[in-house]
PDB file of N, CA and C in Angstrom:
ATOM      1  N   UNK A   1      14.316  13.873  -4.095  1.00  0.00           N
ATOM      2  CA  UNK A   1      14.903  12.716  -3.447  1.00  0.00           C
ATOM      3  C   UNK A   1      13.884  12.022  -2.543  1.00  0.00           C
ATOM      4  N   UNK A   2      13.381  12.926  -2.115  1.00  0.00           N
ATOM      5  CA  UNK A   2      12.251  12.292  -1.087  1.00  0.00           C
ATOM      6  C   UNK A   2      10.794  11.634  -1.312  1.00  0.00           C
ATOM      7  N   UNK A   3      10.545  12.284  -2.964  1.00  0.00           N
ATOM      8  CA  UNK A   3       9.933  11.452  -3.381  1.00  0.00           C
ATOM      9  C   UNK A   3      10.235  10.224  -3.947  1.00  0.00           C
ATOM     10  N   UNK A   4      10.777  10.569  -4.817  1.00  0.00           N
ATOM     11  CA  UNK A   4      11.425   8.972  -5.214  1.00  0.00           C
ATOM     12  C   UNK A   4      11.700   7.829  -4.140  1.00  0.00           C
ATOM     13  N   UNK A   5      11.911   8.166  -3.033  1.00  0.00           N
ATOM     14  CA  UNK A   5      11.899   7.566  -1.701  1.00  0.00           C
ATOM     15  C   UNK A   5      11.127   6.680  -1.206  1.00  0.00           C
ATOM     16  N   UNK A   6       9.620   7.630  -1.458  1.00  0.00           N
ATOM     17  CA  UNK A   6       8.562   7.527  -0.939  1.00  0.00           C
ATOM     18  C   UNK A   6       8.026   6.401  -2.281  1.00  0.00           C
ATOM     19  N   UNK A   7       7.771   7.247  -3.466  1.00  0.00           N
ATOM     20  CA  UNK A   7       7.726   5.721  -4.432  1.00  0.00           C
ATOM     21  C   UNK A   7       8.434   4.400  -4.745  1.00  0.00           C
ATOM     22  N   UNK A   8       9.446   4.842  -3.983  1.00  0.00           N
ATOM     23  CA  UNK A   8      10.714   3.128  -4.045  1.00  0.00           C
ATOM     24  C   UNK A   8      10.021   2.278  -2.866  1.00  0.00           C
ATOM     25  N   UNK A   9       9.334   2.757  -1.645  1.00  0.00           N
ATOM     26  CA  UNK A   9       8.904   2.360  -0.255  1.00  0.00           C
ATOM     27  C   UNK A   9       7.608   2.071  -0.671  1.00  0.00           C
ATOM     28  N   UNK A  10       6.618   2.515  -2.049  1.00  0.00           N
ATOM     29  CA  UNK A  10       5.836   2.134  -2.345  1.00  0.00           C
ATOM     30  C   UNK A  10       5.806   0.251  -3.590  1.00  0.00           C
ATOM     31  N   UNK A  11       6.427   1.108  -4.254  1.00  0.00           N
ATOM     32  CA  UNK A  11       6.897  -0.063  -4.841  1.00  0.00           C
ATOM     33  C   UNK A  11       6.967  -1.550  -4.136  1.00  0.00           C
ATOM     34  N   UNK A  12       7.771  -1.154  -3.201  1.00  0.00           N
ATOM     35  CA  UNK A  12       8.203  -2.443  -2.399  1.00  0.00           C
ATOM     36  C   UNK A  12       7.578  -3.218  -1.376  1.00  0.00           C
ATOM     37  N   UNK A  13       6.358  -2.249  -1.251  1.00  0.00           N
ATOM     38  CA  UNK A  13       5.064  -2.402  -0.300  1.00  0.00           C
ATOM     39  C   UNK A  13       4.487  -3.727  -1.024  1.00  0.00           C
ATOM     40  N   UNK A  14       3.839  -2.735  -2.366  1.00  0.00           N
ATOM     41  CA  UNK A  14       3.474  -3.980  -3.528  1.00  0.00           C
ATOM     42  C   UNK A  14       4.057  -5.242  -3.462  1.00  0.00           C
ATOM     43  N   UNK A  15       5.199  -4.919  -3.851  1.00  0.00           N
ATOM     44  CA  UNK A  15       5.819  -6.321  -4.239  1.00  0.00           C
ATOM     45  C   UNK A  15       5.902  -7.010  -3.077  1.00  0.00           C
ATOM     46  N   UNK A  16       6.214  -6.873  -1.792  1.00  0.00           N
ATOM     47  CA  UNK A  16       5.825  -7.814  -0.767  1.00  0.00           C
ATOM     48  C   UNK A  16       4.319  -8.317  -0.280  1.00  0.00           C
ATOM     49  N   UNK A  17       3.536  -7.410  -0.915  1.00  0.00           N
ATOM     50  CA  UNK A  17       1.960  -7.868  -0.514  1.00  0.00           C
ATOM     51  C   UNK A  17       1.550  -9.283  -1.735  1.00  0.00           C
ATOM     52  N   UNK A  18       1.956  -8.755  -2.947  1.00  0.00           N
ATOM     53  CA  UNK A  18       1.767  -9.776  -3.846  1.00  0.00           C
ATOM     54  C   UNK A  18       2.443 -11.120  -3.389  1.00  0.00           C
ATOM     55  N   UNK A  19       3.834 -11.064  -3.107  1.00  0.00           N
ATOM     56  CA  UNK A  19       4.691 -12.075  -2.675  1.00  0.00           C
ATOM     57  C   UNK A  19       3.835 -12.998  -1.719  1.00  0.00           C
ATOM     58  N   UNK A  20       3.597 -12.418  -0.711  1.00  0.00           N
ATOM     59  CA  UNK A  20       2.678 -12.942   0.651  1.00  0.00           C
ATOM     60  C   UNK A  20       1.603 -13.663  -0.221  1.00  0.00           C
ATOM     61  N   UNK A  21       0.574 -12.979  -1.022  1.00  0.00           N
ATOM     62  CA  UNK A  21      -0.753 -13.325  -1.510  1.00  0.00           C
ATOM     63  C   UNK A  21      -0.213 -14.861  -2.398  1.00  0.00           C
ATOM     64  N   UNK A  22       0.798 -14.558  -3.552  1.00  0.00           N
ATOM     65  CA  UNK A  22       0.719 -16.060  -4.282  1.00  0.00           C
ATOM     66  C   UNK A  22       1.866 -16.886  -3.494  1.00  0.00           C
ATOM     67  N   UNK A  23       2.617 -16.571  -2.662  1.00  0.00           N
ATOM     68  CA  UNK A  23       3.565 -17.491  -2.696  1.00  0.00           C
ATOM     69  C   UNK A  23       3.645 -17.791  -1.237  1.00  0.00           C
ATOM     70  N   UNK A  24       3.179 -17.478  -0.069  1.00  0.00           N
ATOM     71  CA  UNK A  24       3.117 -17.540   0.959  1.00  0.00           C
ATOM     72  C   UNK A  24       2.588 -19.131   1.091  1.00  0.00           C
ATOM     73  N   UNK A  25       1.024 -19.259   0.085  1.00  0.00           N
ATOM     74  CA  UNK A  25       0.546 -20.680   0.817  1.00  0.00           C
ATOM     75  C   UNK A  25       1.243 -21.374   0.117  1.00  0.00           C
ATOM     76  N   UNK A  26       2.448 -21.710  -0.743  1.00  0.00           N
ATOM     77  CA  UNK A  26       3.100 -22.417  -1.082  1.00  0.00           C
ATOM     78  C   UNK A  26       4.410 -22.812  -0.267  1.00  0.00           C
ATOM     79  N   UNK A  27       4.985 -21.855   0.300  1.00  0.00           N
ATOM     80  CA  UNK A  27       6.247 -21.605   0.627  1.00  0.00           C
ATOM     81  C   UNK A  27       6.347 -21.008   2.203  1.00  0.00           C
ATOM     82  N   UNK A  28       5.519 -22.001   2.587  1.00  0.00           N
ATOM     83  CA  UNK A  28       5.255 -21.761   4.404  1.00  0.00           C
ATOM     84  C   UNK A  28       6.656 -21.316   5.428  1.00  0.00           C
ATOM     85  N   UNK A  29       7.528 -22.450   4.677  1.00  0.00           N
ATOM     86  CA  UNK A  29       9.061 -22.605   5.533  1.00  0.00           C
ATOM     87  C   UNK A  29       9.491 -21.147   5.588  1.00  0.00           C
ATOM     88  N   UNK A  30       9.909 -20.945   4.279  1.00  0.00           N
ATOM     89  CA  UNK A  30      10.250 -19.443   3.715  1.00  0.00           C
ATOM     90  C   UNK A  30       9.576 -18.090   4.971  1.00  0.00           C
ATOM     91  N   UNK A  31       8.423 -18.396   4.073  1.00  0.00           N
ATOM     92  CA  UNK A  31       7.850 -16.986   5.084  1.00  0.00           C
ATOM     93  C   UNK A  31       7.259 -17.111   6.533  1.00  0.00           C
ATOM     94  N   UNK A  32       7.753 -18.448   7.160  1.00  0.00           N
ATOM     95  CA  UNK A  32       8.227 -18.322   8.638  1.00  0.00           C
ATOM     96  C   UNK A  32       9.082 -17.715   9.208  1.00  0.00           C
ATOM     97  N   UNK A  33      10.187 -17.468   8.372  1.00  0.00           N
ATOM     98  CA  UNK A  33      11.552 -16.971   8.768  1.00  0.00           C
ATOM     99  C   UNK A  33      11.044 -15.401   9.645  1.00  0.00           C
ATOM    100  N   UNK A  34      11.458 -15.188  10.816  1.00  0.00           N
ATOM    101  CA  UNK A  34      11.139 -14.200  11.391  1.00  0.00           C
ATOM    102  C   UNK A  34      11.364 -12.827  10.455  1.00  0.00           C
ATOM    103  N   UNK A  35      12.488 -12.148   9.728  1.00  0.00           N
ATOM    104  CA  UNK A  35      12.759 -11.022   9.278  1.00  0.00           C
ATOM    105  C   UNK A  35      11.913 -10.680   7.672  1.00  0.00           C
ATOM    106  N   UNK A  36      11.496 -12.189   7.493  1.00  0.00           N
ATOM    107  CA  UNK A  36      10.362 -11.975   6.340  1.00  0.00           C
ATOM    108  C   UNK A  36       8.934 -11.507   7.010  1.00  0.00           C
ATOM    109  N   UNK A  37       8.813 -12.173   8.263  1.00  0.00           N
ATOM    110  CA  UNK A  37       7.271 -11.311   8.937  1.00  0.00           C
ATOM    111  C   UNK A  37       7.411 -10.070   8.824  1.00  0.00           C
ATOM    112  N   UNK A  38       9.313  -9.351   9.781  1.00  0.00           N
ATOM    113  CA  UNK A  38       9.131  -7.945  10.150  1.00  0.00           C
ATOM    114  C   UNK A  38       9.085  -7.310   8.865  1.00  0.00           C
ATOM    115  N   UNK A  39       9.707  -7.691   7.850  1.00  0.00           N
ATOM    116  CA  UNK A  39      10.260  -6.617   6.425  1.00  0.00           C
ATOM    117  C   UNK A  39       8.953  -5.852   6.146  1.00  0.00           C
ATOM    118  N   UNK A  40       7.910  -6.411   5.872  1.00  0.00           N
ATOM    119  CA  UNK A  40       6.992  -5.949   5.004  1.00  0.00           C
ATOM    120  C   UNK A  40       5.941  -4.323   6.100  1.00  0.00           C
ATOM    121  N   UNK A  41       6.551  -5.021   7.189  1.00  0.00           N
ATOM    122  CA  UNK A  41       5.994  -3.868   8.280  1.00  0.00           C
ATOM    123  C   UNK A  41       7.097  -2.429   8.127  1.00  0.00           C
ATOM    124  N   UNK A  42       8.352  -3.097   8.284  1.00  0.00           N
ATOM    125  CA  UNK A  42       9.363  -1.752   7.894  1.00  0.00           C
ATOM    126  C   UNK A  42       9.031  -1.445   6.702  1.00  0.00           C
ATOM    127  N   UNK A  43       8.827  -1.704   5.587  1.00  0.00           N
ATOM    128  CA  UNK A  43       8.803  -1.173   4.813  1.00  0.00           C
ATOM    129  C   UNK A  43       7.284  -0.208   4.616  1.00  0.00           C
ATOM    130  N   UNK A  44       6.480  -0.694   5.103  1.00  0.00           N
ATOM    131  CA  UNK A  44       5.268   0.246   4.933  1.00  0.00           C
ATOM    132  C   UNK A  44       5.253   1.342   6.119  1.00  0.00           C
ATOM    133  N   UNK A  45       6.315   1.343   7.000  1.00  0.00           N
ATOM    134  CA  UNK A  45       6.174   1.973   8.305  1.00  0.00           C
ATOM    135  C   UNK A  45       7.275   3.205   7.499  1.00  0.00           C
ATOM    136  N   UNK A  46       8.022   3.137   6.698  1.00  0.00           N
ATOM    137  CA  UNK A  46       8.755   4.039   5.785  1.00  0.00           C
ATOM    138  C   UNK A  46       7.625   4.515   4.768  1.00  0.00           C
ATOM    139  N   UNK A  47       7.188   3.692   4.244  1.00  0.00           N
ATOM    140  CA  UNK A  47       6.270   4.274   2.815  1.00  0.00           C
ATOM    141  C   UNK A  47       5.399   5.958   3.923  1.00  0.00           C
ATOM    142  N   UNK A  48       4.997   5.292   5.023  1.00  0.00           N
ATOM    143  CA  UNK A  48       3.895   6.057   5.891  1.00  0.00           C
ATOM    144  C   UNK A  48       4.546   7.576   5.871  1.00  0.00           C
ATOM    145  N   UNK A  49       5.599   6.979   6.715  1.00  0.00           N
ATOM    146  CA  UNK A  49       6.442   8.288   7.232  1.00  0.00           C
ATOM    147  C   UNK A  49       7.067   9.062   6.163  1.00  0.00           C
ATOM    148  N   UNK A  50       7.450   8.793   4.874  1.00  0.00           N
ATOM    149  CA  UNK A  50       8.445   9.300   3.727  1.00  0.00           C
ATOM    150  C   UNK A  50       6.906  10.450   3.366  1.00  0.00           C
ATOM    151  N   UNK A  51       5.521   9.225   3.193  1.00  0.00           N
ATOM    152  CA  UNK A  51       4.555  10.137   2.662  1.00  0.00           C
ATOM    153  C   UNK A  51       3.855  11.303   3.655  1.00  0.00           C
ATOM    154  N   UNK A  52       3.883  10.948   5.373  1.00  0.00           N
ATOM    155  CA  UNK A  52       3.757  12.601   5.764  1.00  0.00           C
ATOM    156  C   UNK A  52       4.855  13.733   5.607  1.00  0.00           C
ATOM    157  N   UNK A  53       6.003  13.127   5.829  1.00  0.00           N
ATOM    158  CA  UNK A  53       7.034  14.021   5.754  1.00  0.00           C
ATOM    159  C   UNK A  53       7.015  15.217   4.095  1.00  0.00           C
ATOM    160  N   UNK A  54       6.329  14.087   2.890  1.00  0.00           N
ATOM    161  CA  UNK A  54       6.028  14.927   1.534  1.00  0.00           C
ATOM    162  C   UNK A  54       5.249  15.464   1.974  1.00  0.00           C
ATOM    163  N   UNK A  55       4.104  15.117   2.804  1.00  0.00           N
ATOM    164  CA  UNK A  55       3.069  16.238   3.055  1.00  0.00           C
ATOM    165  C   UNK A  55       2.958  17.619   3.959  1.00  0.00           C
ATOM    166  N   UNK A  56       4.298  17.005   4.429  1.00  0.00           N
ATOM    167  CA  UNK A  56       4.395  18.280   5.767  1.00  0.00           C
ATOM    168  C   UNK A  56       4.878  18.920   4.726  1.00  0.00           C
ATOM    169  N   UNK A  57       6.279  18.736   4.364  1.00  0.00           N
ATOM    170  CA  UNK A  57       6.992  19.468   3.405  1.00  0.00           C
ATOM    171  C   UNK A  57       6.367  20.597   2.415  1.00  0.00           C
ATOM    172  N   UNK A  58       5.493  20.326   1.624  1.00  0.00           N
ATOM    173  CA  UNK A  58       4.891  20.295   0.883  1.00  0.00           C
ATOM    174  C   UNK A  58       3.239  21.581   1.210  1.00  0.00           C
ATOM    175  N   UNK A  59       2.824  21.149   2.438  1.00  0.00           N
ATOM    176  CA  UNK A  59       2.088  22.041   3.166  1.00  0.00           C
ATOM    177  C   UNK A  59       0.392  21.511   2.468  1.00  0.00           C
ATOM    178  N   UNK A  60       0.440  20.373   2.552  1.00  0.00           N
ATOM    179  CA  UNK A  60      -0.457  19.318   1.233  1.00  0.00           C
ATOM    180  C   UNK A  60      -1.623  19.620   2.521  1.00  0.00           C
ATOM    181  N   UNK A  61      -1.944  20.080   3.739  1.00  0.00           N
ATOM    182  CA  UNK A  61      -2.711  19.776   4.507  1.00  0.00           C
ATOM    183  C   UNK A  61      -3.976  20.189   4.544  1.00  0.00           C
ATOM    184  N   UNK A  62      -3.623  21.469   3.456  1.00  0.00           N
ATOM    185  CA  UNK A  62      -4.577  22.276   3.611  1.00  0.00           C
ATOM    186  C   UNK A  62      -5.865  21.990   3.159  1.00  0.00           C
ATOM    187  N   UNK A  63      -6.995  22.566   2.836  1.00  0.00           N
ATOM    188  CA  UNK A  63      -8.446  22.528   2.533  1.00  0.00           C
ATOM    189  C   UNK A  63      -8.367  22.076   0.552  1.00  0.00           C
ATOM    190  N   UNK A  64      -7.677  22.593   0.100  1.00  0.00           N
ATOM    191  CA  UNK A  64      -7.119  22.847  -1.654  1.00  0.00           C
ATOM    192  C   UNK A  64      -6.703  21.504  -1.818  1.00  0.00           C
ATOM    193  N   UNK A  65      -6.453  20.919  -1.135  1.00  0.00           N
ATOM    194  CA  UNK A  65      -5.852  20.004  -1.118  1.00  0.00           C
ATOM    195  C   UNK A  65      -6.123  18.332  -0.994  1.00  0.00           C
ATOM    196  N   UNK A  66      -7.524  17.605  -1.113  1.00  0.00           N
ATOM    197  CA  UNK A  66      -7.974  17.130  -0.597  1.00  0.00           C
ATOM    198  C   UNK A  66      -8.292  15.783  -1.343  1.00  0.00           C
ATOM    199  N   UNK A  67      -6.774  15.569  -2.121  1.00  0.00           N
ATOM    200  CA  UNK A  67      -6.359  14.318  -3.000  1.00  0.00           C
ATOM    201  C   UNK A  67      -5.739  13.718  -1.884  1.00  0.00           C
ATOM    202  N   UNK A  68      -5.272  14.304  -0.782  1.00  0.00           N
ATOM    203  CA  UNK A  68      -4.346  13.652   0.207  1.00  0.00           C
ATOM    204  C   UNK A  68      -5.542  13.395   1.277  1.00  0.00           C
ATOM    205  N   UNK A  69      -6.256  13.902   1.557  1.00  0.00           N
ATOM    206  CA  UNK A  69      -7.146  12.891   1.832  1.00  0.00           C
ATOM    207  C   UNK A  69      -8.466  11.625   1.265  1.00  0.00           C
ATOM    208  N   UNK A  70      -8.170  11.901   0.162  1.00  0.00           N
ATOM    209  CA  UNK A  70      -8.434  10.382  -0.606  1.00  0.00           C
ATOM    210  C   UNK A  70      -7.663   9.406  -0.161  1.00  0.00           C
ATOM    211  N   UNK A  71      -6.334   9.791  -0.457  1.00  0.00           N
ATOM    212  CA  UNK A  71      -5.420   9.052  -0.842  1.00  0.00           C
ATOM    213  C   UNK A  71      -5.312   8.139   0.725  1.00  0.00           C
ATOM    214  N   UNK A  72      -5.519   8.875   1.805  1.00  0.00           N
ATOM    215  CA  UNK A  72      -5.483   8.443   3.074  1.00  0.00           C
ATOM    216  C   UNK A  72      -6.540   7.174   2.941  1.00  0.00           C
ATOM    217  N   UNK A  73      -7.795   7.676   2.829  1.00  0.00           N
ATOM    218  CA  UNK A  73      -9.014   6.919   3.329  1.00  0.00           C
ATOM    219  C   UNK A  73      -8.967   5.936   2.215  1.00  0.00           C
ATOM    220  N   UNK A  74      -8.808   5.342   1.146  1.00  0.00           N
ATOM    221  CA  UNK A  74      -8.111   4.402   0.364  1.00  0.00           C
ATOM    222  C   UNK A  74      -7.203   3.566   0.473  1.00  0.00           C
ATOM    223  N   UNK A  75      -5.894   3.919   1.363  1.00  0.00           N
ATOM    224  CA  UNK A  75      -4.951   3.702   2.073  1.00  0.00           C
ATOM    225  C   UNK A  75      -5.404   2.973   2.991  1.00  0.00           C
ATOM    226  N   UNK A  76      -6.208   3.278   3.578  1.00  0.00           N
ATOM    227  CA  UNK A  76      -6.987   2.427   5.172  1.00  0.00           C
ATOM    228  C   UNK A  76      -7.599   0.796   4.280  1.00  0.00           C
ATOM    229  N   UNK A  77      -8.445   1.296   2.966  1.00  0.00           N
ATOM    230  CA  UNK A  77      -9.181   0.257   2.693  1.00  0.00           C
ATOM    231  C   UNK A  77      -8.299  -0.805   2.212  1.00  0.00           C
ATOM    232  N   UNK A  78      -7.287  -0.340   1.653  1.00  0.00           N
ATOM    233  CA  UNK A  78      -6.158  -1.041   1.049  1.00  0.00           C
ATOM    234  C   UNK A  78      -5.569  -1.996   2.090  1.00  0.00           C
ATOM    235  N   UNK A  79      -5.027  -1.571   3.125  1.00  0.00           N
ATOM    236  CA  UNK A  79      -4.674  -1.969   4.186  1.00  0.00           C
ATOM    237  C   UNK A  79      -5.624  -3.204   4.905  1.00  0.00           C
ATOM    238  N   UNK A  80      -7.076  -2.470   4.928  1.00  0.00           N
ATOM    239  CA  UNK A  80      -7.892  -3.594   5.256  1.00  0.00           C
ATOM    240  C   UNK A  80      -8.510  -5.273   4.375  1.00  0.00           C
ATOM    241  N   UNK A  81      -8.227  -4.706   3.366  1.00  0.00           N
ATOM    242  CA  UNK A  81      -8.709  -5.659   2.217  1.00  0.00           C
ATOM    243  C   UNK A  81      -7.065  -6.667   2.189  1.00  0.00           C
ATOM    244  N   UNK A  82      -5.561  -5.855   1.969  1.00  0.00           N
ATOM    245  CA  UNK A  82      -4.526  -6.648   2.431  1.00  0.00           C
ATOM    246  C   UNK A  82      -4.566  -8.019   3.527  1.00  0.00           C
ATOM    247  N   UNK A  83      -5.171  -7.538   4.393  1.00  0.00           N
ATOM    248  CA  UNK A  83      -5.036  -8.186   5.765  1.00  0.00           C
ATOM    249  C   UNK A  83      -6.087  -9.009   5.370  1.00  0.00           C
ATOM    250  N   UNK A  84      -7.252  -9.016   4.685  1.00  0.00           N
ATOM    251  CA  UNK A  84      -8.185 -10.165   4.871  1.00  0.00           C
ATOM    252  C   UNK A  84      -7.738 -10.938   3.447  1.00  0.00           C
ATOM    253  N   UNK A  85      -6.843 -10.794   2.737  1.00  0.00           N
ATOM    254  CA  UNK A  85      -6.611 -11.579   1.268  1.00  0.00           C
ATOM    255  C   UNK A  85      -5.846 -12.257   1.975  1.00  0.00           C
ATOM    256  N   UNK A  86      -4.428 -11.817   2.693  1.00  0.00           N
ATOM    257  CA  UNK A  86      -3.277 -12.603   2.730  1.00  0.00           C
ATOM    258  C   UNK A  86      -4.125 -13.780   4.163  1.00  0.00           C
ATOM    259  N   UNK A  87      -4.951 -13.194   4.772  1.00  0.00           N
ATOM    260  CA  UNK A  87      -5.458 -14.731   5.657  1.00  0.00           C
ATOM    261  C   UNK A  87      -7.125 -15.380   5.270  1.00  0.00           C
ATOM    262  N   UNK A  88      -7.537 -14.868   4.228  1.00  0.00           N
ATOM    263  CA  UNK A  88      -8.096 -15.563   3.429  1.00  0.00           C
ATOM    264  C   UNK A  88      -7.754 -16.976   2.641  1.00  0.00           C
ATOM    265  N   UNK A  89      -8.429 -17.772   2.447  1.00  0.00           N
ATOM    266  CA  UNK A  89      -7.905 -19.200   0.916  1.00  0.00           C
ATOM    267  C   UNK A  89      -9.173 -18.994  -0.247  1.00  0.00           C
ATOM    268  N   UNK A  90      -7.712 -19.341  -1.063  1.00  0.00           N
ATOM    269  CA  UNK A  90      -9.123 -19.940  -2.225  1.00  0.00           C
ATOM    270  C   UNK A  90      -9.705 -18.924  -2.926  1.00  0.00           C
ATOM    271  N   UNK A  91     -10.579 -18.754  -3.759  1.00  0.00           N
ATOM    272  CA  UNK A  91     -11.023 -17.704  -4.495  1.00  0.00           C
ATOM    273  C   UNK A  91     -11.622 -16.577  -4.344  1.00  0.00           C
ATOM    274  N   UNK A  92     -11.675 -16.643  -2.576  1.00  0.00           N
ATOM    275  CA  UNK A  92     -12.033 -15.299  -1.365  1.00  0.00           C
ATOM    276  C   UNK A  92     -10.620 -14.696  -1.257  1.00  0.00           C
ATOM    277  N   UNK A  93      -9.235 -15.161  -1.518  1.00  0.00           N
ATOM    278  CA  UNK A  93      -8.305 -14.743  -1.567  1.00  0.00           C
ATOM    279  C   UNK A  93      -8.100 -13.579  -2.954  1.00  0.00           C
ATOM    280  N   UNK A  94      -8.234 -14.404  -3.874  1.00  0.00           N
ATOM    281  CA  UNK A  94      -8.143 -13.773  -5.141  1.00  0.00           C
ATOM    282  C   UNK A  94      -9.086 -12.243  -5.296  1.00  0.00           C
ATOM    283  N   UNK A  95     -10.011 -12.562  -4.828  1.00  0.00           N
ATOM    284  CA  UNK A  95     -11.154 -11.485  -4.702  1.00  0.00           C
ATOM    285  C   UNK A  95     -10.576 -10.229  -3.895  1.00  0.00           C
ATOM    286  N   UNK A  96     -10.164 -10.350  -2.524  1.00  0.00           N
ATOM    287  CA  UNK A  96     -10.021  -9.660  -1.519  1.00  0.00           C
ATOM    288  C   UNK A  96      -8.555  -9.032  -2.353  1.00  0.00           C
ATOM    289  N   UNK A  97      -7.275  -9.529  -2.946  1.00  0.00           N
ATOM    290  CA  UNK A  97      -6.355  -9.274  -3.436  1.00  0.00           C
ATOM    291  C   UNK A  97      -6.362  -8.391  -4.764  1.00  0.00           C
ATOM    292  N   UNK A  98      -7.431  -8.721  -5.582  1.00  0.00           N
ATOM    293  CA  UNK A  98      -7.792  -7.765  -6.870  1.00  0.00           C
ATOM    294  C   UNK A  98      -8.348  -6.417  -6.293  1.00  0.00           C
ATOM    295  N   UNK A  99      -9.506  -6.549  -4.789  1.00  0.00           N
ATOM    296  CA  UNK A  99      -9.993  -4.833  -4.535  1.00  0.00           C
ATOM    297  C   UNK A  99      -8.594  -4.227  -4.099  1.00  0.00           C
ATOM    298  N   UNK A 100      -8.138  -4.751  -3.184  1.00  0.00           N
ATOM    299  CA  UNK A 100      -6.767  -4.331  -2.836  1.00  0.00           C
ATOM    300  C   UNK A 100      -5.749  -3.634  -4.023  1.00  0.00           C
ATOM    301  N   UNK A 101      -5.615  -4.357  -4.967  1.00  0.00           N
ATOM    302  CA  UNK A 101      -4.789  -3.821  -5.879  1.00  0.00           C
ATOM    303  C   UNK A 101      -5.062  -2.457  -6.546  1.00  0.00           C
ATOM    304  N   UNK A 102      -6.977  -2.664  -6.352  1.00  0.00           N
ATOM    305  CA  UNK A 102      -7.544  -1.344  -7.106  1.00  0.00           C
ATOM    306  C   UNK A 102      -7.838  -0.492  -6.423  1.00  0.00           C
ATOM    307  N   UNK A 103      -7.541  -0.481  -5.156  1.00  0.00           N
ATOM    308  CA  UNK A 103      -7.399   0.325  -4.253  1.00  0.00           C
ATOM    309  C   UNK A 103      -5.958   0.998  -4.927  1.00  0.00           C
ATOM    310  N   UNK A 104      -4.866   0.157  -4.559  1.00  0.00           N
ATOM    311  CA  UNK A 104      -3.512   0.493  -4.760  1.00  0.00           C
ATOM    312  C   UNK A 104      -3.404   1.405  -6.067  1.00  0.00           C
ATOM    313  N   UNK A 105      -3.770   0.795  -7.408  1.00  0.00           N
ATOM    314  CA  UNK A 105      -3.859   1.657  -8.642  1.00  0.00           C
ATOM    315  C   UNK A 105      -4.354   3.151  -8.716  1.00  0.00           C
ATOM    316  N   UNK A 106      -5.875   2.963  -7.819  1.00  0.00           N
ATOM    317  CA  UNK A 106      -6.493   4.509  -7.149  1.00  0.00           C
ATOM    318  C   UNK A 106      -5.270   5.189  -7.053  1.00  0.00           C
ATOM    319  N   UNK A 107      -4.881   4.809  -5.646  1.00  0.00           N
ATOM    320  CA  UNK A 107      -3.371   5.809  -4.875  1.00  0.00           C
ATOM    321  C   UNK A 107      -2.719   6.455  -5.779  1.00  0.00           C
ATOM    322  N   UNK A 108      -2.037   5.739  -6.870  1.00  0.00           N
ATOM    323  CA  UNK A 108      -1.125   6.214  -7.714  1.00  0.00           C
ATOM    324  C   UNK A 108      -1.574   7.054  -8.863  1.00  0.00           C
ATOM    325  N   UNK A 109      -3.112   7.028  -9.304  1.00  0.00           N
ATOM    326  CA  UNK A 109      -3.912   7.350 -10.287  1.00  0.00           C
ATOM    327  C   UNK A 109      -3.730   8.988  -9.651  1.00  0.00           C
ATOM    328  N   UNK A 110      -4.536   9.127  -8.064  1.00  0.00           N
ATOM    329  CA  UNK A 110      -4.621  10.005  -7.377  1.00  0.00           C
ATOM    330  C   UNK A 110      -2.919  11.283  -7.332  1.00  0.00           C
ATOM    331  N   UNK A 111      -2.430  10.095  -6.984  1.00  0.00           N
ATOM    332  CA  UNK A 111      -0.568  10.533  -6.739  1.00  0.00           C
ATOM    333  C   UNK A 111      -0.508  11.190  -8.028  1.00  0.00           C
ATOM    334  N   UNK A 112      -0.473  11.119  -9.098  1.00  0.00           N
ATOM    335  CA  UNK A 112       0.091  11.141 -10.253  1.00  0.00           C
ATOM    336  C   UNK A 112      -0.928  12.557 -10.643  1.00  0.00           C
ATOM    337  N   UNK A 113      -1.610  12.317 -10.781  1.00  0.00           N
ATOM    338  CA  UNK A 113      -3.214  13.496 -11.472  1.00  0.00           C
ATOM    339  C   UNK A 113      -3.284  14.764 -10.081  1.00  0.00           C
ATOM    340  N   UNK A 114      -3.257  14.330  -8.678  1.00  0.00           N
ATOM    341  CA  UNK A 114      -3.660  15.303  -8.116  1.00  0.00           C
ATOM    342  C   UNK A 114      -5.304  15.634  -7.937  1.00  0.00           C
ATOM    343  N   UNK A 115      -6.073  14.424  -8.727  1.00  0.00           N
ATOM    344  CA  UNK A 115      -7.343  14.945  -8.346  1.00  0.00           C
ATOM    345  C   UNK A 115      -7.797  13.104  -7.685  1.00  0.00           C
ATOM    346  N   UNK A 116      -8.423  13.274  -7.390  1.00  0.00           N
ATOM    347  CA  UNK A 116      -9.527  12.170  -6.294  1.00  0.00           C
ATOM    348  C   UNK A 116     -10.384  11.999  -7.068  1.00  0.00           C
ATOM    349  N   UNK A 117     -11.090  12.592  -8.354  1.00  0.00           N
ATOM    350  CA  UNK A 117     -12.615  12.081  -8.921  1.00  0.00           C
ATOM    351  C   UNK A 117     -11.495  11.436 -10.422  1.00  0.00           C
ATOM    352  N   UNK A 118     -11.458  10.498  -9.719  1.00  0.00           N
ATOM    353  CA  UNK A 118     -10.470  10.157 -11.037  1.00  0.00           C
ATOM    354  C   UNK A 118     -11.565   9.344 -12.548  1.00  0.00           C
ATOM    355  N   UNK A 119     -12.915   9.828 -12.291  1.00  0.00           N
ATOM    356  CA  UNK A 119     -13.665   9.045 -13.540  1.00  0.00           C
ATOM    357  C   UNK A 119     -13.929  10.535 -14.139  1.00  0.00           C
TER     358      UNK A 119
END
């Protein structure tokens, strides 16, 4: 249950980062609306917490273990490359939004396999 949780909170991460990236500079009015700023923060502030709680659970912390810290330090870049696409323009947008995504694909490559040398 708690995973599926954690991948529904992922899911929805996505789909609001994409949303922001193509449709934001179109649709200014829209994503002024105050509860469209907060959503995308609740929802990654769940993705966060659903995914330590798998890790506590789970006991993922250990040394054996060290897809979950990929998955972290990827997570950061993801996060950082997010933040400079969605206030980026123009084809510095597109750029900053594709590493981001392949960041994102990593995560799940990682999630899914369990290993970090995913070539």
């Amino acid at each position: 249950m708690l995973k599926m949780l954690h991948a529904s909170f992922a899911l929805l991460s996505v789909a609001t980062f994409i949303g922001r990236v193509f449709w934001e500079p179109k649709h200014t009015e829209f994503f002024g609306q105050k509860w469209i700023k907060i959503a995308p923060h609740v929802i990654s502030t769940l993705l966060l917490l659903t995914g330590f709680m798998l890790a506590f659970q789970g006991q993922w912390f250990s040394t054996t273990y060290g897809w979950i810290v990929a998955k972290l330090i990827v997570l950061l870049a993801y996060i950082g490359l997010g933040l400079v696409a969605v206030k980026s323009e123009g084809p510095k947008r597109l750029q900053y939004f594709a590493a981001a995504m392949a960041c994102f694909v990593y995560i799940i490559i990682v999630a899914v396999t369990k290993n970090p040398f995913i070539f």
